[in-house]
C-alpha atoms as a PDB file:
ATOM      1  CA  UNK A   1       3.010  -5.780  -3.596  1.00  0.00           C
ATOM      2  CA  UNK A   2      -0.522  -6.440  -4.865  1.00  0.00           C
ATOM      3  CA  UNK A   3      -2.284  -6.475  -8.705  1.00  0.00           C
ATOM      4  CA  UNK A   4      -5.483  -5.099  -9.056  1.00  0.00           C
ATOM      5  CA  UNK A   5      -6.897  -4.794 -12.610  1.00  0.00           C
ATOM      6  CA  UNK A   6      -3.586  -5.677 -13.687  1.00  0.00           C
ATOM      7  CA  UNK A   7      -1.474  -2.719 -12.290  1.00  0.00           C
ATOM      8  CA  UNK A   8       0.464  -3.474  -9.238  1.00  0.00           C
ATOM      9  CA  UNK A   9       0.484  -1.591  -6.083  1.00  0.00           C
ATOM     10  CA  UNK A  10       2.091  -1.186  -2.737  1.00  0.00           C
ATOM     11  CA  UNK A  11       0.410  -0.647   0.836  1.00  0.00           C
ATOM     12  CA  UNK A  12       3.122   1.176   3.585  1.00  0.00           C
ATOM     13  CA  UNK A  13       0.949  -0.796   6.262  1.00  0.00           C
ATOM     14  CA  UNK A  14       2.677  -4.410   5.499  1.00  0.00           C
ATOM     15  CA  UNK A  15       6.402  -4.783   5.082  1.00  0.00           C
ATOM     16  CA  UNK A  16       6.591  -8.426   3.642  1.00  0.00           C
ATOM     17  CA  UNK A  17       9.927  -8.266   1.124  1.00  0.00           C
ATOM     18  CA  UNK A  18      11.698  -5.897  -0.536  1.00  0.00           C
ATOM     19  CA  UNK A  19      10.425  -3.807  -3.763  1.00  0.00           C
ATOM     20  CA  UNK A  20      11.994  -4.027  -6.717  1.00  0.00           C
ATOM     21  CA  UNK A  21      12.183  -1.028  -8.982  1.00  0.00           C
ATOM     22  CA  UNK A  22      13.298   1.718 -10.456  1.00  0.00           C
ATOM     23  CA  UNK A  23      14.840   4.955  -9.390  1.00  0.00           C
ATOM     24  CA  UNK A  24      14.600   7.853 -11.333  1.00  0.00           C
ATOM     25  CA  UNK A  25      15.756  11.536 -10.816  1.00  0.00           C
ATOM     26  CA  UNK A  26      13.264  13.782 -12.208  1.00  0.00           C
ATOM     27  CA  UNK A  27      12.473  17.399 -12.031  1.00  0.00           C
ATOM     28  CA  UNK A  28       9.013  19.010 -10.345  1.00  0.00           C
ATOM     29  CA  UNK A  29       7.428  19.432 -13.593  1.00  0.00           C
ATOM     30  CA  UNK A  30       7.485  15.296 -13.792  1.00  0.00           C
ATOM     31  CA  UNK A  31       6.770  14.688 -10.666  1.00  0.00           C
ATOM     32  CA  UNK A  32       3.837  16.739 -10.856  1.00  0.00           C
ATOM     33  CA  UNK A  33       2.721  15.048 -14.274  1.00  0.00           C
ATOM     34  CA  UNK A  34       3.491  11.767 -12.606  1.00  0.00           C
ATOM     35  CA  UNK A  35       0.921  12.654  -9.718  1.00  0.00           C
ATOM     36  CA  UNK A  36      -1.547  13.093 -12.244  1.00  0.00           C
ATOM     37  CA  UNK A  37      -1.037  10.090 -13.533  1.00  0.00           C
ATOM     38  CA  UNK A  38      -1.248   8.364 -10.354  1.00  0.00           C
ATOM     39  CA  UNK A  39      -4.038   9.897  -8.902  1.00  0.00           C
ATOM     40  CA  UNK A  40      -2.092  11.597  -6.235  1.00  0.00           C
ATOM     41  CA  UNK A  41      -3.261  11.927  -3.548  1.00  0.00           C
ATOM     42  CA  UNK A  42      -6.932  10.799  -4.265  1.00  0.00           C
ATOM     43  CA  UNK A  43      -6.084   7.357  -5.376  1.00  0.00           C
ATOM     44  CA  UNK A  44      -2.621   6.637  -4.977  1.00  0.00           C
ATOM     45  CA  UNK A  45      -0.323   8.629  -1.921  1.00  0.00           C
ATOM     46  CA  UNK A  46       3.141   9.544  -2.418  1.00  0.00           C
ATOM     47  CA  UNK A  47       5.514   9.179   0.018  1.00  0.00           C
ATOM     48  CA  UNK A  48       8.958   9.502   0.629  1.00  0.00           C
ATOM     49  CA  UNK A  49      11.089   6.265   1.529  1.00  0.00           C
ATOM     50  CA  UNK A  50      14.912   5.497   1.385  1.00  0.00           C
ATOM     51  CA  UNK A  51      15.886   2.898  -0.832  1.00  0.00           C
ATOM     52  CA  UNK A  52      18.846   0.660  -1.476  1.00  0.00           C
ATOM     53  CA  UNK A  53      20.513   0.919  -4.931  1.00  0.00           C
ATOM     54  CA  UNK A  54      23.658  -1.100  -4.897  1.00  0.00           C
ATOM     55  CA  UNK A  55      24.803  -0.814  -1.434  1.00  0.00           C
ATOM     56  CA  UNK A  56      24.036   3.301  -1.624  1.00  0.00           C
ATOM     57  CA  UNK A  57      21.142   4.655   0.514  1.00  0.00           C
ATOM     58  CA  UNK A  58      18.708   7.401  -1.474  1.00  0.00           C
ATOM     59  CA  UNK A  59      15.834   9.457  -0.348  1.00  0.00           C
ATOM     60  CA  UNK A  60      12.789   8.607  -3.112  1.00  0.00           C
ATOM     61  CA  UNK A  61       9.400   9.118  -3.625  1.00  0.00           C
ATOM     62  CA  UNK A  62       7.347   6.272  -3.738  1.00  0.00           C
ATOM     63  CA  UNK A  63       3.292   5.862  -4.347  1.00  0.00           C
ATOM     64  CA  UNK A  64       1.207   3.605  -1.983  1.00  0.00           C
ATOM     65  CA  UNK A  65      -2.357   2.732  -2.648  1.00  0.00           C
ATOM     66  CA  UNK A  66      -3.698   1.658   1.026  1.00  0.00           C
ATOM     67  CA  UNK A  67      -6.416  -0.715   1.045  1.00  0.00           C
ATOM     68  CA  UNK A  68      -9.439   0.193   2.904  1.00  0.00           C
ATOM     69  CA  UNK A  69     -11.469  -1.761   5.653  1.00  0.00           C
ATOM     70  CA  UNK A  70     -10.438  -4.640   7.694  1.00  0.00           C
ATOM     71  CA  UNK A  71      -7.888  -7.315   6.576  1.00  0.00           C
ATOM     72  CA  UNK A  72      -9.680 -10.984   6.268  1.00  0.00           C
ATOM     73  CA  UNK A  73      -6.595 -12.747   6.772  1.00  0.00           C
ATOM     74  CA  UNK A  74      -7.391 -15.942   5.821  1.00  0.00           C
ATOM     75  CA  UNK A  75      -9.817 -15.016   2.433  1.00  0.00           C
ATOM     76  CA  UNK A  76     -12.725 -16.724   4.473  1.00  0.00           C
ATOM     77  CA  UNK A  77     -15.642 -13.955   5.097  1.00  0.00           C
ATOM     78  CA  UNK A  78     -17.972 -17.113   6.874  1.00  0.00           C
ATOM     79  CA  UNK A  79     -14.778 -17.758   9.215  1.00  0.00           C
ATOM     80  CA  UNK A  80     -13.551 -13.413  10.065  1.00  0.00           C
ATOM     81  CA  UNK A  81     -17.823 -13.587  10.636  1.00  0.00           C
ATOM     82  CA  UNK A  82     -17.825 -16.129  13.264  1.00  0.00           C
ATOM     83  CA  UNK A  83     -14.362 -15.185  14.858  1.00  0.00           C
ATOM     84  CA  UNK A  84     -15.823 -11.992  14.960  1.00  0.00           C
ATOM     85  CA  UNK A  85     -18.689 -12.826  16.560  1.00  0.00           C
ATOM     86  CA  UNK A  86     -17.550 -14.931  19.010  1.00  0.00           C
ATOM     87  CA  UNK A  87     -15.231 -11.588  20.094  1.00  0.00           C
ATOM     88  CA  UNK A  88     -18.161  -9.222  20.815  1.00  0.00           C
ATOM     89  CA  UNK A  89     -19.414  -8.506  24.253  1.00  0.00           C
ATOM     90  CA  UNK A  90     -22.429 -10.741  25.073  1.00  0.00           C
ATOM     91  CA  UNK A  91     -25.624  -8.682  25.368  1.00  0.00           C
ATOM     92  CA  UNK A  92     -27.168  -8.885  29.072  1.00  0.00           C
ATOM     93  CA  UNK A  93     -30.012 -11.175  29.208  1.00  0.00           C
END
């Protein structure tokens, strides 16, 4: 999970630790109000997942915002530049 401007999201390209939430049973007119709200699919994607309530298993919808670009793992843009670097072909001389 990750805050951005103060609302928290989820990308469905890391799995680091479990979510903690809510599950809700709604009907289609929420869940289409809901996608409004969440800028389905433009800024946020919704996608079904299962999830663990209590020892149960449920199907549930879930919205992922999915970062962009290239991961700089260690917050260092000088350092993924020179690793980077260093991993392109030489040009011929």
């Amino acid at each position: 999970m990750y805050v951005a401007g103060g609302y928290p999201y989820v990308i469905s390209t890391e799995a680091r630790y479990p979510i903690i939430g809510e599950l809700h049973a709604v009907d289609d007119e929420t869940l289409n109000v809901l996608d409004r709200v969440e800028g389905h699919p433009h800024h946020y994607t919704r996608r079904e997942i299962k999830v663990d309530v209590e020892g149960s298993e449920y199907m549930a919808w879930m919205y992922f915002r999915d970062p962009h670009g290239i991961l700089v793992p260690t917050g260092d843009y000088n350092h993924y530049l020179s690793i980077r670097k260093n991993r392109l072909p030489k040009p011929p001389v």
